[in-house]
ModelCIF file with pLDDT and N, C-alpha, C, O atoms, coordinates in Angstrom:
data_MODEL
#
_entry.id   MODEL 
#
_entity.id                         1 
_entity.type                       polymer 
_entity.pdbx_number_of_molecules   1 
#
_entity_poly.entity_id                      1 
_entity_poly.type                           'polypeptide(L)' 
_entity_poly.nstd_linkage                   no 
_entity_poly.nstd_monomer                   no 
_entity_poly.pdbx_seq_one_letter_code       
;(UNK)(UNK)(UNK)(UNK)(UNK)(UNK)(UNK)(UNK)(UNK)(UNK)(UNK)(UNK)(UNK)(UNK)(UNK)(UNK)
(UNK)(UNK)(UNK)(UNK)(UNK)(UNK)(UNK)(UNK)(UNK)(UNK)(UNK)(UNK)(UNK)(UNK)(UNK)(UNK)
(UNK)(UNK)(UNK)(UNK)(UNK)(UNK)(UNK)(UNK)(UNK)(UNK)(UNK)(UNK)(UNK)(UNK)(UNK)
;
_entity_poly.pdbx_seq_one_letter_code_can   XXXXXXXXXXXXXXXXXXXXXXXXXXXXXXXXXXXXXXXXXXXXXXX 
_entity_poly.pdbx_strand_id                 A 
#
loop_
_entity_poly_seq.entity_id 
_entity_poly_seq.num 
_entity_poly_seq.mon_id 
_entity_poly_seq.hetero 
1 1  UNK n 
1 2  UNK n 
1 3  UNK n 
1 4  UNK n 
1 5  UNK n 
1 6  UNK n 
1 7  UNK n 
1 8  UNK n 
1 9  UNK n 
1 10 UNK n 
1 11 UNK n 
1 12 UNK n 
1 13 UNK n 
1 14 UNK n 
1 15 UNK n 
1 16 UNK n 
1 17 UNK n 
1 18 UNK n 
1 19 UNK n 
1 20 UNK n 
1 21 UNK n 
1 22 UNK n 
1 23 UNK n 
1 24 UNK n 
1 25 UNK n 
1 26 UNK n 
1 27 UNK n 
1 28 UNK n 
1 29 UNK n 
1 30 UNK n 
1 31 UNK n 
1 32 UNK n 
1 33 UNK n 
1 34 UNK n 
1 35 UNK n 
1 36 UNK n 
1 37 UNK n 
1 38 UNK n 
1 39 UNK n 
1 40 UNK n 
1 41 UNK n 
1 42 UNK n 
1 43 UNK n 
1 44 UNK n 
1 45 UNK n 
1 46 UNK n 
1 47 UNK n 
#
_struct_asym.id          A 
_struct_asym.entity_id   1 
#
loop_
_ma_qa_metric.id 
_ma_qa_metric.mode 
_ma_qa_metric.name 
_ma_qa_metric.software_group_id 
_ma_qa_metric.type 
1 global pLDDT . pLDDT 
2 local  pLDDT . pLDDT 
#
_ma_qa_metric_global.metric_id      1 
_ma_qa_metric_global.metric_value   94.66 
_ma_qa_metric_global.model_id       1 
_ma_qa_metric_global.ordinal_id     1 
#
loop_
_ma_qa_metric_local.label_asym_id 
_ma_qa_metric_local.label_comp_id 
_ma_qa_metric_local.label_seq_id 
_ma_qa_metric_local.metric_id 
_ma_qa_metric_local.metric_value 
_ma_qa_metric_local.model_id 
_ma_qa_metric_local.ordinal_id 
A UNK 1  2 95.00 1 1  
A UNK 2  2 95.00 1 2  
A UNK 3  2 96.00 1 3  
A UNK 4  2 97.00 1 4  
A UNK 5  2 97.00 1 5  
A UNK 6  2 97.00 1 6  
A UNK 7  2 97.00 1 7  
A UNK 8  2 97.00 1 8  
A UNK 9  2 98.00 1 9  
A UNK 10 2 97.00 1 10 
A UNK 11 2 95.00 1 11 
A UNK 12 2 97.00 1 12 
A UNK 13 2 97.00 1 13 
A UNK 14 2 95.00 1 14 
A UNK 15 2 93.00 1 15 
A UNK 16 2 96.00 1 16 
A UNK 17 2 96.00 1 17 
A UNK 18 2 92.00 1 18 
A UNK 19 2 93.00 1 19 
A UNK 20 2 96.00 1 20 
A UNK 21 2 93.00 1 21 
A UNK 22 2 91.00 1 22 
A UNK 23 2 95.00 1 23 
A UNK 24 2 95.00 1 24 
A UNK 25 2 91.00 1 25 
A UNK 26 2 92.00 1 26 
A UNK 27 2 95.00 1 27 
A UNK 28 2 94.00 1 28 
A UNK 29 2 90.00 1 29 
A UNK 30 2 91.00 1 30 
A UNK 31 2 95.00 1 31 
A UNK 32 2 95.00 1 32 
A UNK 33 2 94.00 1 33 
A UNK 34 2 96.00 1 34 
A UNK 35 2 95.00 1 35 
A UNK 36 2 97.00 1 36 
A UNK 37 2 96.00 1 37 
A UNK 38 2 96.00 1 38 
A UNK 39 2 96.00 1 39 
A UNK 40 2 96.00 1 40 
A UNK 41 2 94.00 1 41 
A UNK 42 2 92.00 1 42 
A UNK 43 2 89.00 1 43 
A UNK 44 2 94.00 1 44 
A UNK 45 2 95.00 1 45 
A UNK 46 2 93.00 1 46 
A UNK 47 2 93.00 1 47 
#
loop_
_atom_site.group_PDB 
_atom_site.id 
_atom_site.type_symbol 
_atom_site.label_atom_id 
_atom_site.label_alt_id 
_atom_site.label_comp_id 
_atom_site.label_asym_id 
_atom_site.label_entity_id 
_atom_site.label_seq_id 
_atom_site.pdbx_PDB_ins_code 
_atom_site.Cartn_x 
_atom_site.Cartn_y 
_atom_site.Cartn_z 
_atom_site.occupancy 
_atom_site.B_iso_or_equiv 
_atom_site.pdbx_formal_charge 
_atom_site.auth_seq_id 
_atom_site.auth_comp_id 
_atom_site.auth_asym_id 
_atom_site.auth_atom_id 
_atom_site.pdbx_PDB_model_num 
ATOM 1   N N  . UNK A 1 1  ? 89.391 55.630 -32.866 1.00 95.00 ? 1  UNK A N  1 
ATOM 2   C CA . UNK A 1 1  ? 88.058 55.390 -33.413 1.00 95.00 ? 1  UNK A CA 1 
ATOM 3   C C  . UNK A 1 1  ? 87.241 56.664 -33.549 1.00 95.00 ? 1  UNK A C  1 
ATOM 4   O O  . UNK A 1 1  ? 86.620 57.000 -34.557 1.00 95.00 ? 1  UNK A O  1 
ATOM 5   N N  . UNK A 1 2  ? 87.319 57.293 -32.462 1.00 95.00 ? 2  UNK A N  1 
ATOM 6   C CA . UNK A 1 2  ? 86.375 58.728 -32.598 1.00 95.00 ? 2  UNK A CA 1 
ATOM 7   C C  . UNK A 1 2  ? 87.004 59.470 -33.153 1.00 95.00 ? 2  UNK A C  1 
ATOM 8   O O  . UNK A 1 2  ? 86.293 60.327 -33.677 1.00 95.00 ? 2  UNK A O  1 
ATOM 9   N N  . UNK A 1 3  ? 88.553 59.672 -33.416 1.00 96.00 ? 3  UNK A N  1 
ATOM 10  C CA . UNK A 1 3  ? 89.037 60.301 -34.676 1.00 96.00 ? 3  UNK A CA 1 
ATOM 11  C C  . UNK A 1 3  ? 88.242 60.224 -36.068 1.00 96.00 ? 3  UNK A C  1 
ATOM 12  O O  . UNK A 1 3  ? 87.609 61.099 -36.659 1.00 96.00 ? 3  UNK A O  1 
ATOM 13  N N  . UNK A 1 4  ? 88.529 58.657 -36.447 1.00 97.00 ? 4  UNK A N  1 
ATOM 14  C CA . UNK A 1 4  ? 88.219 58.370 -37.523 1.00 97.00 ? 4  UNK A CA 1 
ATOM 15  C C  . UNK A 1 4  ? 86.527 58.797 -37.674 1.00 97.00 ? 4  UNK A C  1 
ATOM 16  O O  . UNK A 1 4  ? 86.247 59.376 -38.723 1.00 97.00 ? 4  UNK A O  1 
ATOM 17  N N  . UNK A 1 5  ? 85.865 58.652 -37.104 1.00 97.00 ? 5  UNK A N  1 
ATOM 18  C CA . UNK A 1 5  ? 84.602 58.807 -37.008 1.00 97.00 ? 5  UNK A CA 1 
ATOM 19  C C  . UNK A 1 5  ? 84.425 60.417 -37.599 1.00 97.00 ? 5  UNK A C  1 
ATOM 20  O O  . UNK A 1 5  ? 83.883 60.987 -38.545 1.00 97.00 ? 5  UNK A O  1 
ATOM 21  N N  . UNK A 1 6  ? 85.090 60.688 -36.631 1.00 97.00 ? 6  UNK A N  1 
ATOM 22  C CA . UNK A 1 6  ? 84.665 62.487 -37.022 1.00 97.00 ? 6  UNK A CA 1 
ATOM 23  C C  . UNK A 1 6  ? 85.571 62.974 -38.789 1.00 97.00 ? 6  UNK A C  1 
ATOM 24  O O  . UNK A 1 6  ? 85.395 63.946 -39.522 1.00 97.00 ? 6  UNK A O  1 
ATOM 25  N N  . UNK A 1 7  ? 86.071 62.339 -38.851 1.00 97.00 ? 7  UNK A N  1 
ATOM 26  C CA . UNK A 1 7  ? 86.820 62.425 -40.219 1.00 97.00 ? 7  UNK A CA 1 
ATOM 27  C C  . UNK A 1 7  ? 86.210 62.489 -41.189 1.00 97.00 ? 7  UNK A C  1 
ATOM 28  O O  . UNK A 1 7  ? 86.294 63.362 -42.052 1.00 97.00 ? 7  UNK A O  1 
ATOM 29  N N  . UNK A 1 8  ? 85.048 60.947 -41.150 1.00 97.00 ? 8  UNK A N  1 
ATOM 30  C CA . UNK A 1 8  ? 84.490 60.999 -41.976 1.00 97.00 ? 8  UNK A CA 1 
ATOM 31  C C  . UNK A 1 8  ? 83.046 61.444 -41.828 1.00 97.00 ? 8  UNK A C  1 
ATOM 32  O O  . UNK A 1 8  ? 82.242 61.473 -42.760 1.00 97.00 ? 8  UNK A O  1 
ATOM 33  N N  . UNK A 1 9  ? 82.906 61.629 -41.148 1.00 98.00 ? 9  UNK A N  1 
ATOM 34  C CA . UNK A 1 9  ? 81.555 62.692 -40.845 1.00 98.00 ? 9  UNK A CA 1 
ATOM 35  C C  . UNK A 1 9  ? 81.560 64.358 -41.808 1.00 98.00 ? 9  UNK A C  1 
ATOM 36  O O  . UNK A 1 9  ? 80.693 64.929 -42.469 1.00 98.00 ? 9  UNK A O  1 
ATOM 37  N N  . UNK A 1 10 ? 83.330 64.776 -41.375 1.00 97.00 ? 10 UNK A N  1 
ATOM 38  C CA . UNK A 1 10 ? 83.535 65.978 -42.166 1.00 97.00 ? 10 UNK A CA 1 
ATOM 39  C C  . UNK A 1 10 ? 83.638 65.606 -43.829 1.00 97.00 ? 10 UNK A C  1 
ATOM 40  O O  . UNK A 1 10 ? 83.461 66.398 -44.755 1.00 97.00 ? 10 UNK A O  1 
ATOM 41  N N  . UNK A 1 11 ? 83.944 64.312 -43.913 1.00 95.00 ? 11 UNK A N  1 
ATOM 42  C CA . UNK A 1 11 ? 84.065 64.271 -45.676 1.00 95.00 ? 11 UNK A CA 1 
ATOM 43  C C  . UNK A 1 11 ? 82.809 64.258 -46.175 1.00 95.00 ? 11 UNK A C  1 
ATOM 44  O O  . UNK A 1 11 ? 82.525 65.004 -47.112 1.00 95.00 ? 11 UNK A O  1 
ATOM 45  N N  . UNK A 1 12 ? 81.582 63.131 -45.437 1.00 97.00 ? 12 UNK A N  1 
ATOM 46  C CA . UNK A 1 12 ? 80.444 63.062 -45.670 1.00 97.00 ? 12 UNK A CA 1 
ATOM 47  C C  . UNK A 1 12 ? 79.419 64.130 -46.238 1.00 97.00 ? 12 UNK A C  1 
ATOM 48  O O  . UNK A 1 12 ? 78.572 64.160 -47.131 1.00 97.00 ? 12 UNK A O  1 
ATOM 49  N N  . UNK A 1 13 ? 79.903 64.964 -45.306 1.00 97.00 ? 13 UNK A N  1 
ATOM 50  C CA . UNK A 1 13 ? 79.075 66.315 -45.320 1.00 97.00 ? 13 UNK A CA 1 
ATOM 51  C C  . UNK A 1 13 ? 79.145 67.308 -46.289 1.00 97.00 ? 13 UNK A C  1 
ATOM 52  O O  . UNK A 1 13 ? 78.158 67.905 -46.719 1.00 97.00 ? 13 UNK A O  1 
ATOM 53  N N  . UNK A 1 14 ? 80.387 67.512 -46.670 1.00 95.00 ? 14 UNK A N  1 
ATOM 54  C CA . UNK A 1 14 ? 81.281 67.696 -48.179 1.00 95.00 ? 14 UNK A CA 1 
ATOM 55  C C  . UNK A 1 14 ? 80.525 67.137 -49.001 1.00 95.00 ? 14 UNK A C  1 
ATOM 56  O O  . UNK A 1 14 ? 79.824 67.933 -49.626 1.00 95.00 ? 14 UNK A O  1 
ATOM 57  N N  . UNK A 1 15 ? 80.347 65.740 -49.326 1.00 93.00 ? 15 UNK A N  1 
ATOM 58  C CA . UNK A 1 15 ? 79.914 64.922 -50.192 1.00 93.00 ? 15 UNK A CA 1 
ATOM 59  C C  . UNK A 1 15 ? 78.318 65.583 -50.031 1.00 93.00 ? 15 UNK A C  1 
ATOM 60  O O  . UNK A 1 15 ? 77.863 66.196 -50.997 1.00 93.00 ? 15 UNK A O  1 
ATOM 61  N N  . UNK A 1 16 ? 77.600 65.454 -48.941 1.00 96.00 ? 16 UNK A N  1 
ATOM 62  C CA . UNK A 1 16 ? 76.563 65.829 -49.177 1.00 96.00 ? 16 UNK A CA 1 
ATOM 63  C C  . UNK A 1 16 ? 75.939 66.965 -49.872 1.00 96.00 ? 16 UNK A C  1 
ATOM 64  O O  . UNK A 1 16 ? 74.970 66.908 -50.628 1.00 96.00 ? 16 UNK A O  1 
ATOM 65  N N  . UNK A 1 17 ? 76.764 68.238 -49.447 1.00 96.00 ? 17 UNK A N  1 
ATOM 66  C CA . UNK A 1 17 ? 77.127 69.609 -49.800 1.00 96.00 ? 17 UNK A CA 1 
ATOM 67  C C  . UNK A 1 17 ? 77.491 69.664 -51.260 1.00 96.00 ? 17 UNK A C  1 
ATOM 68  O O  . UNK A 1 17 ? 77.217 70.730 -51.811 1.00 96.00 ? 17 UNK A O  1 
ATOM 69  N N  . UNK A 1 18 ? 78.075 68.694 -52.026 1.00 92.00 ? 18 UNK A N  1 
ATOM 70  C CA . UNK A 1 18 ? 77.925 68.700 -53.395 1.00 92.00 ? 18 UNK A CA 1 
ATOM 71  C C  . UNK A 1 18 ? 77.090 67.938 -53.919 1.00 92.00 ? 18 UNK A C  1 
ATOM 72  O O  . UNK A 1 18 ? 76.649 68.284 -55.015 1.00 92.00 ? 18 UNK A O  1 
ATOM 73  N N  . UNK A 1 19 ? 76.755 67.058 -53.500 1.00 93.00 ? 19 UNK A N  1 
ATOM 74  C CA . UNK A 1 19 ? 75.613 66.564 -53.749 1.00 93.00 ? 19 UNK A CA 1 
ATOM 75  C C  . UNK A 1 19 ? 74.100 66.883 -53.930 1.00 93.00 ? 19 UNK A C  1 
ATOM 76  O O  . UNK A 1 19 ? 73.255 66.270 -54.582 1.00 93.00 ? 19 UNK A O  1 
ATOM 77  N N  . UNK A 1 20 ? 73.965 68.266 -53.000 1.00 96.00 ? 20 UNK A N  1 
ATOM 78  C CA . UNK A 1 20 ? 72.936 69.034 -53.289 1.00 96.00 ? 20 UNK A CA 1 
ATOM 79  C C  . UNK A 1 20 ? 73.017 69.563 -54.042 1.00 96.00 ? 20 UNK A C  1 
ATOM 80  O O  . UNK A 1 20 ? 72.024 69.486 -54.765 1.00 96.00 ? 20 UNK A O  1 
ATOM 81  N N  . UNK A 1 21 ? 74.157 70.521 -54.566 1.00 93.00 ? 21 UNK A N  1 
ATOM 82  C CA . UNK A 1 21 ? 74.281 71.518 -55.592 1.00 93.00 ? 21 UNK A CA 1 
ATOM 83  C C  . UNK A 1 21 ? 74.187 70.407 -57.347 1.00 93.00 ? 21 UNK A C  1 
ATOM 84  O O  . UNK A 1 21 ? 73.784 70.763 -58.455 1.00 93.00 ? 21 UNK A O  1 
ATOM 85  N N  . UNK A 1 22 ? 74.468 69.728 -57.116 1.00 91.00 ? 22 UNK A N  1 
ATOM 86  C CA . UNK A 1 22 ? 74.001 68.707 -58.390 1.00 91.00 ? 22 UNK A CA 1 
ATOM 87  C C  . UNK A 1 22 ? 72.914 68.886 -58.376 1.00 91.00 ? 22 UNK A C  1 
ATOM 88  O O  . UNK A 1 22 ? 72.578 69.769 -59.166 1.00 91.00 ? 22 UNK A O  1 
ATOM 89  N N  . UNK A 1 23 ? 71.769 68.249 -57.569 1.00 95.00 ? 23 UNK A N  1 
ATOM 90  C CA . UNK A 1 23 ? 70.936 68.359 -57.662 1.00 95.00 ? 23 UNK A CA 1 
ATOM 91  C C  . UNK A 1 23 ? 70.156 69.098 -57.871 1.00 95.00 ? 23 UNK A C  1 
ATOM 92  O O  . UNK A 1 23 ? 69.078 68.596 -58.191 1.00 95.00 ? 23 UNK A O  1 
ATOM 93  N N  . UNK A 1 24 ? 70.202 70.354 -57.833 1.00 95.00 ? 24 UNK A N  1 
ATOM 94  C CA . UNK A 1 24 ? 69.938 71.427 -57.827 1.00 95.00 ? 24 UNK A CA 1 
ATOM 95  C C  . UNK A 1 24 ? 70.623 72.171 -59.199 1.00 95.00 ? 24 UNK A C  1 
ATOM 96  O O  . UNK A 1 24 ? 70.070 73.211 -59.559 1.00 95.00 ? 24 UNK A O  1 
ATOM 97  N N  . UNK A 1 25 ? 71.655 71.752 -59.889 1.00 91.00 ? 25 UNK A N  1 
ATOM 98  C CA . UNK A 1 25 ? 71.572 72.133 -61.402 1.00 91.00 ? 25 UNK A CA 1 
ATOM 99  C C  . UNK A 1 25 ? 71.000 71.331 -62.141 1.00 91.00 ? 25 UNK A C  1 
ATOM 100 O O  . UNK A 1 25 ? 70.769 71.665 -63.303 1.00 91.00 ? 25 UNK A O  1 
ATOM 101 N N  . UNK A 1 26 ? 70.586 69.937 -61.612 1.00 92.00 ? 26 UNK A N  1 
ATOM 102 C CA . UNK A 1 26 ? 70.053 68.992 -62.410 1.00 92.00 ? 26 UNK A CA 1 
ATOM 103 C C  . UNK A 1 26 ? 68.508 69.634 -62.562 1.00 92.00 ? 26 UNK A C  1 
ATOM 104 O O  . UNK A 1 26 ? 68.011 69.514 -63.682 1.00 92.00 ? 26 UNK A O  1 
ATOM 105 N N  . UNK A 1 27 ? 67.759 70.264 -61.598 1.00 95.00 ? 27 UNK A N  1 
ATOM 106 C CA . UNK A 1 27 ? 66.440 70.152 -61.487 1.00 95.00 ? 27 UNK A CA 1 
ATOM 107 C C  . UNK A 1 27 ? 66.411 71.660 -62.510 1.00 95.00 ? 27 UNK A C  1 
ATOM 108 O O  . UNK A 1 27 ? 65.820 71.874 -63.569 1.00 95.00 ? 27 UNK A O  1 
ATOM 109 N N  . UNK A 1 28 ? 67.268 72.501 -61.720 1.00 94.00 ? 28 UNK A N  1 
ATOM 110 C CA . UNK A 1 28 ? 67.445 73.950 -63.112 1.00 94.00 ? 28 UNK A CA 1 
ATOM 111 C C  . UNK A 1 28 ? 67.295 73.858 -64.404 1.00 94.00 ? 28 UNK A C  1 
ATOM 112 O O  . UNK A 1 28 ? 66.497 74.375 -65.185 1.00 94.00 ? 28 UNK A O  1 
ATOM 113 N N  . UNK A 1 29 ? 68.260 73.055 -64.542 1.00 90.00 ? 29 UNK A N  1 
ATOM 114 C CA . UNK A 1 29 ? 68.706 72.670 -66.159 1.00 90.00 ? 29 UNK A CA 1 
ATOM 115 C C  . UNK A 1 29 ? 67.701 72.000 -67.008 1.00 90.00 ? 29 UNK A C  1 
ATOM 116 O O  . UNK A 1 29 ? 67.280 72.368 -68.104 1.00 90.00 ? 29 UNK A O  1 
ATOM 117 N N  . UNK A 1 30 ? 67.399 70.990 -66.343 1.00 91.00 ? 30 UNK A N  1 
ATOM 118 C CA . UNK A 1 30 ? 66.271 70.238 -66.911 1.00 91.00 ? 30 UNK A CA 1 
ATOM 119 C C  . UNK A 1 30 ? 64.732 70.660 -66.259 1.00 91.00 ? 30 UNK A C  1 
ATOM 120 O O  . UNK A 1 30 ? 63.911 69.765 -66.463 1.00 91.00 ? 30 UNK A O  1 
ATOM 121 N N  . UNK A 1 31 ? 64.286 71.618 -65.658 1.00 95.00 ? 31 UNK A N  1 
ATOM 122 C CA . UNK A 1 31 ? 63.362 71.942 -65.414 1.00 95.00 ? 31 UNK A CA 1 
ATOM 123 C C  . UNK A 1 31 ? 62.396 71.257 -64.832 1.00 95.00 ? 31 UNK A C  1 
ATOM 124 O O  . UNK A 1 31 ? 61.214 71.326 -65.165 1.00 95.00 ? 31 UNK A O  1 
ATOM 125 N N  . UNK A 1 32 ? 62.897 70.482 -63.830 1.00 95.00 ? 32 UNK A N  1 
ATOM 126 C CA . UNK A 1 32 ? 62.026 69.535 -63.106 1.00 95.00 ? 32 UNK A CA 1 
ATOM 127 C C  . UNK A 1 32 ? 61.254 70.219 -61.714 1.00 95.00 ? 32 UNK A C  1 
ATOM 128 O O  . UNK A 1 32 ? 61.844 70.516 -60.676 1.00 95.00 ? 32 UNK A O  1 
ATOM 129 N N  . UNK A 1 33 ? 60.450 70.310 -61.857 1.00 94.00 ? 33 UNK A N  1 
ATOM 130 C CA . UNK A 1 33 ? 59.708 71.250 -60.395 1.00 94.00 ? 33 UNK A CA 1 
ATOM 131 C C  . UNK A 1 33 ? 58.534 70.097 -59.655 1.00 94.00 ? 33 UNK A C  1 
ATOM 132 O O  . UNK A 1 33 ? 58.124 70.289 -58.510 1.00 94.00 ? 33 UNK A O  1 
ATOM 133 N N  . UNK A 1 34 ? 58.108 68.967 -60.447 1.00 96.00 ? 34 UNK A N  1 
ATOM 134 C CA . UNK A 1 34 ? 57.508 68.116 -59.827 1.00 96.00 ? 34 UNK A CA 1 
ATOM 135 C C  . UNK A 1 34 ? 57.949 66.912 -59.280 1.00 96.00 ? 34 UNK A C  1 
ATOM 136 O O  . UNK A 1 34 ? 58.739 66.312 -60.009 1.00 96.00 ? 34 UNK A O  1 
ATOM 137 N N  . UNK A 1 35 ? 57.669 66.351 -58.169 1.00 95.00 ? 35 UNK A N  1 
ATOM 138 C CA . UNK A 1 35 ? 57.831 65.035 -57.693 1.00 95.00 ? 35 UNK A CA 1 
ATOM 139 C C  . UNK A 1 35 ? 58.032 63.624 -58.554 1.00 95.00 ? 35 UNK A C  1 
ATOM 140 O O  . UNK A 1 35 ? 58.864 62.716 -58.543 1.00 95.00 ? 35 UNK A O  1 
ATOM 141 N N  . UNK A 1 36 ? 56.692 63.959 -59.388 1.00 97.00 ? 36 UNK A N  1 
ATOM 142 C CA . UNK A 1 36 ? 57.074 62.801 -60.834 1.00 97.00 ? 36 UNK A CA 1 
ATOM 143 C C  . UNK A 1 36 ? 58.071 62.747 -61.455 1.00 97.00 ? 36 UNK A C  1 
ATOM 144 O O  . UNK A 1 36 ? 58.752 61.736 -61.628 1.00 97.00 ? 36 UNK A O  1 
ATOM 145 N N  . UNK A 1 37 ? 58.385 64.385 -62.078 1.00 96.00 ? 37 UNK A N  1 
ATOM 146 C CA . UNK A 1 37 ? 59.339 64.081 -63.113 1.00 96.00 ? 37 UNK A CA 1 
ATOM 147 C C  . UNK A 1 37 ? 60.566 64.240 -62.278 1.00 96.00 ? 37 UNK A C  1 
ATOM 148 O O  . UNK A 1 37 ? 61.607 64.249 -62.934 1.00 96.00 ? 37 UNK A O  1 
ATOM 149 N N  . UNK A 1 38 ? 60.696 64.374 -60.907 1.00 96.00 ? 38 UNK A N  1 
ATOM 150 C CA . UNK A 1 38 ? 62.164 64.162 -60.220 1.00 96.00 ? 38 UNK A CA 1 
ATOM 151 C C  . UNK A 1 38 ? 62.388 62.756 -60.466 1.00 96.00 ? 38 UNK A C  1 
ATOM 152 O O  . UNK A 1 38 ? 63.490 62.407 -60.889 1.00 96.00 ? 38 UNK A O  1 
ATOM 153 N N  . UNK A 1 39 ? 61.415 61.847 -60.239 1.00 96.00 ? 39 UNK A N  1 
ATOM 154 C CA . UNK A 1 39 ? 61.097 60.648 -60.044 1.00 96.00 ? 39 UNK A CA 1 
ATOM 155 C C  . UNK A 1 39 ? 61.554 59.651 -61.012 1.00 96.00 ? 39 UNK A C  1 
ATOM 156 O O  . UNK A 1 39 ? 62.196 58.639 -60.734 1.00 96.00 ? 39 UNK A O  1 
ATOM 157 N N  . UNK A 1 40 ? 61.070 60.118 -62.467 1.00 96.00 ? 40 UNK A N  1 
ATOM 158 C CA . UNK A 1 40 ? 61.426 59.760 -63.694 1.00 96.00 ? 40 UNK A CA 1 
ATOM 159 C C  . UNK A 1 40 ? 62.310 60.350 -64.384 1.00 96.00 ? 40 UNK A C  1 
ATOM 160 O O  . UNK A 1 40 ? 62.267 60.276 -65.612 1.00 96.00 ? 40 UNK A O  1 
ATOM 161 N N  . UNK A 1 41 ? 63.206 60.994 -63.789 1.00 94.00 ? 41 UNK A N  1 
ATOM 162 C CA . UNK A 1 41 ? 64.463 61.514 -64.519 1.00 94.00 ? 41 UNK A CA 1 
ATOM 163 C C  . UNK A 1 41 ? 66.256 60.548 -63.702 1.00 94.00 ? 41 UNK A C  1 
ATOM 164 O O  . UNK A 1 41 ? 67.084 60.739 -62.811 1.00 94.00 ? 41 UNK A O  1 
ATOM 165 N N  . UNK A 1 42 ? 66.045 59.880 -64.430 1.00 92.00 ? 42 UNK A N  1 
ATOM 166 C CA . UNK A 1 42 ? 67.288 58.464 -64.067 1.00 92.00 ? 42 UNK A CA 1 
ATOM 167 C C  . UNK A 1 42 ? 68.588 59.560 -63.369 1.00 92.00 ? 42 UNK A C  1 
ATOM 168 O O  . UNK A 1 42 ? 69.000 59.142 -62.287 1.00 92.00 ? 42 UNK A O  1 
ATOM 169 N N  . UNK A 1 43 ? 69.210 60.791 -63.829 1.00 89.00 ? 43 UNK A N  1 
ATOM 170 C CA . UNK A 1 43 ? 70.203 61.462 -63.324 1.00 89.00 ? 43 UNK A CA 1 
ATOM 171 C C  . UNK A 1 43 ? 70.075 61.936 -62.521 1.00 89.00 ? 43 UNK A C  1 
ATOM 172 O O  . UNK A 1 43 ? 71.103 61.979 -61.844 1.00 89.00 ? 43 UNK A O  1 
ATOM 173 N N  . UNK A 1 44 ? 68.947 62.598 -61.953 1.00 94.00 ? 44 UNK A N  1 
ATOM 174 C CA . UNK A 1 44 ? 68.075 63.012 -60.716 1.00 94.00 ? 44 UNK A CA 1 
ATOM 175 C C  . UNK A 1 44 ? 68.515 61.662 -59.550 1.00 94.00 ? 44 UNK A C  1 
ATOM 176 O O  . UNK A 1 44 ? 69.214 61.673 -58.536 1.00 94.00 ? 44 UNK A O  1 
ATOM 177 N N  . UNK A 1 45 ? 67.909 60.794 -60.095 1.00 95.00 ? 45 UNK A N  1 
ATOM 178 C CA . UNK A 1 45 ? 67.604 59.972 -59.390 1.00 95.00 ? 45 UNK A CA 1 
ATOM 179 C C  . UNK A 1 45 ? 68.752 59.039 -58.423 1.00 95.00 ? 45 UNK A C  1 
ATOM 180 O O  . UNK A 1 45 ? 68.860 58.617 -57.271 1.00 95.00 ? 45 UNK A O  1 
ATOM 181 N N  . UNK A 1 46 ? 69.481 59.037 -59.681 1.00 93.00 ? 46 UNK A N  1 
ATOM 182 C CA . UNK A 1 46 ? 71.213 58.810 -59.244 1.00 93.00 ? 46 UNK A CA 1 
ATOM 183 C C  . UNK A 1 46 ? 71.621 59.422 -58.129 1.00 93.00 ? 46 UNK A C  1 
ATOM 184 O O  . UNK A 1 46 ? 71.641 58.862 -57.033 1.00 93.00 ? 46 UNK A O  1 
ATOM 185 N N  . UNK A 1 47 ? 71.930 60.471 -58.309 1.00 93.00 ? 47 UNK A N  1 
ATOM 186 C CA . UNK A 1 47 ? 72.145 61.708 -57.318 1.00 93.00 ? 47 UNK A CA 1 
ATOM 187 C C  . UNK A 1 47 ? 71.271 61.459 -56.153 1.00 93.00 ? 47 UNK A C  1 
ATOM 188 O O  . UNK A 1 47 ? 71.237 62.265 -55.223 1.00 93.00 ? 47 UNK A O  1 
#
C-alpha cells in the first residue's frame, strides 16, 4: 500500500509539473495577466 501510494504521488507531481508549464504557455501565448481573463479563457481553465 505505501508502495503504491508513493508511486503515485511521484507520477502526480510530474503531472503537476506539466501542468504548470501549460499553463504558463497558455497565459504567454494568449496574454492573459488578469484573474478575469484567466477566468474566461475555457483552455486556461481546463488546465
Amino acid at each position: 500500500t505505501s508502495e503504491l501510494l508513493e508511486e503515485r504521488i511521484r507520477y502526480l507531481e510530474e503531472q503537476l509539473r506539466e501542468t504548470e508549464k501549460t499553463l504558463v504557455t497558455i497565459q504567454e501565448t494568449l496574454g492573459l495577466t488578469s484573474s478575469d481573463e484567466k477566468k474566461s479563457n475555457m483552455p486556461y481553465q481546463i488546465y
